[in-house]
Protein backbone atom coordinates (compact mmCIF):
# COMPACT_ATOMS: atom_id res chain seq x y z
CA UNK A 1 0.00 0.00 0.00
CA UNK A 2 1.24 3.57 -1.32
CA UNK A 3 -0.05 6.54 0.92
CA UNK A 4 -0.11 10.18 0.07
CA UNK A 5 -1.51 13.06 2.88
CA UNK A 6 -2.83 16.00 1.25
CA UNK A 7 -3.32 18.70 3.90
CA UNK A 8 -5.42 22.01 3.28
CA UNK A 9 -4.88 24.04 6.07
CA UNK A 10 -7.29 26.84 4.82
CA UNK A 11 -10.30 24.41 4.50
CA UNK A 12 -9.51 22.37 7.73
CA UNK A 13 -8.94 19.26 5.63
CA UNK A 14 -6.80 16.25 5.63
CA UNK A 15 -6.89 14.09 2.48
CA UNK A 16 -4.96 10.60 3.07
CA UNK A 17 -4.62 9.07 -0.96
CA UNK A 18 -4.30 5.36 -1.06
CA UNK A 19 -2.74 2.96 -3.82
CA UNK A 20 -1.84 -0.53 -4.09
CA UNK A 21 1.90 -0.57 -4.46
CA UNK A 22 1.50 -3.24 -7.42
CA UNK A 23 -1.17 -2.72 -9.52
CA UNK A 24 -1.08 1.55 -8.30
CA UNK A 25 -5.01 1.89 -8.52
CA UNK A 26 -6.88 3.32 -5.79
CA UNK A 27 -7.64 1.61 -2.82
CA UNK A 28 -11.34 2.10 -2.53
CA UNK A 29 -12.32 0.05 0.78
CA UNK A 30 -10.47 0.30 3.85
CA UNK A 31 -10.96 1.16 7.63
CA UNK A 32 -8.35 4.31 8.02
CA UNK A 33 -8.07 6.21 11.28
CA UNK A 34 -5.54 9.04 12.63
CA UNK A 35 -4.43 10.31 15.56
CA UNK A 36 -2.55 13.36 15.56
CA UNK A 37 -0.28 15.23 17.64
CA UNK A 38 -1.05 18.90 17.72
CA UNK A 39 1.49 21.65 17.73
CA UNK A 40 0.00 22.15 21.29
CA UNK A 41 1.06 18.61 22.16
CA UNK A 42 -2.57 17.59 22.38
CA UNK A 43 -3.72 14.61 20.98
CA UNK A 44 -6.67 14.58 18.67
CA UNK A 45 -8.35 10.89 16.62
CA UNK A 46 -9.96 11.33 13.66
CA UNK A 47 -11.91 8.22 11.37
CA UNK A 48 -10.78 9.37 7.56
CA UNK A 49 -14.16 8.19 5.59
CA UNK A 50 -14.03 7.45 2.10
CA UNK A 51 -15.12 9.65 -0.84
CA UNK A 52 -14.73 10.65 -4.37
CA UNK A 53 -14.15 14.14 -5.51
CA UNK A 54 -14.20 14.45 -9.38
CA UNK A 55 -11.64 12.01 -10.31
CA UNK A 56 -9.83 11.07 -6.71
CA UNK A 57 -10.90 9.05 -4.61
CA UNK A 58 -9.69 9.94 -0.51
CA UNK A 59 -10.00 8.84 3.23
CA UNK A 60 -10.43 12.59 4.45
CA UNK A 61 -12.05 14.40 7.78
CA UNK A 62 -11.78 18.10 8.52
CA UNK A 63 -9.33 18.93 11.25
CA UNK A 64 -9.28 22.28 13.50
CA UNK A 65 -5.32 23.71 11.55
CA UNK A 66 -5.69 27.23 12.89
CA UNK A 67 -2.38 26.62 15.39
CA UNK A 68 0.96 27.46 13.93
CA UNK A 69 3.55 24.19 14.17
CA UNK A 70 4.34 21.15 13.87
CA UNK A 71 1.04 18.49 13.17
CA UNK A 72 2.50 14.63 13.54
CA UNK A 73 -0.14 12.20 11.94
CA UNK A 74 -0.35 8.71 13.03
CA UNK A 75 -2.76 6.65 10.16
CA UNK A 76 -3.63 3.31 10.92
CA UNK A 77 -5.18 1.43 7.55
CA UNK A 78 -6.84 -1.88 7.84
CA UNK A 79 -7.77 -2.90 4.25
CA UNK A 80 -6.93 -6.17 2.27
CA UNK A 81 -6.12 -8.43 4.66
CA UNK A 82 -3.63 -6.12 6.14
CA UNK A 83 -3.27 -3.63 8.67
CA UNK A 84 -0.81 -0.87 7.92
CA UNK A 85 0.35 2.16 9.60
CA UNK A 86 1.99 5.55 8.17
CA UNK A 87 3.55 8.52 9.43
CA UNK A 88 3.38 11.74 7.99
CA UNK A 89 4.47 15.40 9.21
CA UNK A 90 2.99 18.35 8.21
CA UNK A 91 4.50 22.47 9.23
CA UNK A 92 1.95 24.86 9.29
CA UNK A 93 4.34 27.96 8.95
């Protein structure tokens, strides 16, 4: 599994793109939650749901990015028979 985090601070929205590392089509079904760290050092989960916009399909979920810093993302993706986790960092300057 390929993962890609697409963060919008702007519109409060994290976008986590997923691919089979083979074949590199969209992964469709999977169970995908995140906790992440806030620059604050609080701890927020979030469920990603799935969705299509135009021609991408995304696990996404709005999250509060109005705090300047550092935002660590744990994502935990059970989909395929496996269970898969990613780490991602994101700077809100």
């Amino acid at each position: 599994i390929k993962a890609m985090l697409k963060v919008t601070p702007s519109k409060n929205m994290v976008d986590l793109i997923l691919e089979d590392a083979k074949t590199w089509k969209a992964i469709t079904e999977a169970d995908v939650n995140a906790k992440v760290q806030m620059p604050d050092g609080s701890l927020i989960e979030k469920k990603l749901t799935g969705m299509k916009m135009g021609e991408m399909f995304s696990f996404m979920n709005s999250l509060d990015m109005h705090l300047k810093g550092t935002y660590r993302f744990e994502v935990f993706v059970k989909g395929g028979g496996k269970d898969v986790q990613f780490n991602f960092q994101y700077d809100n300057k």
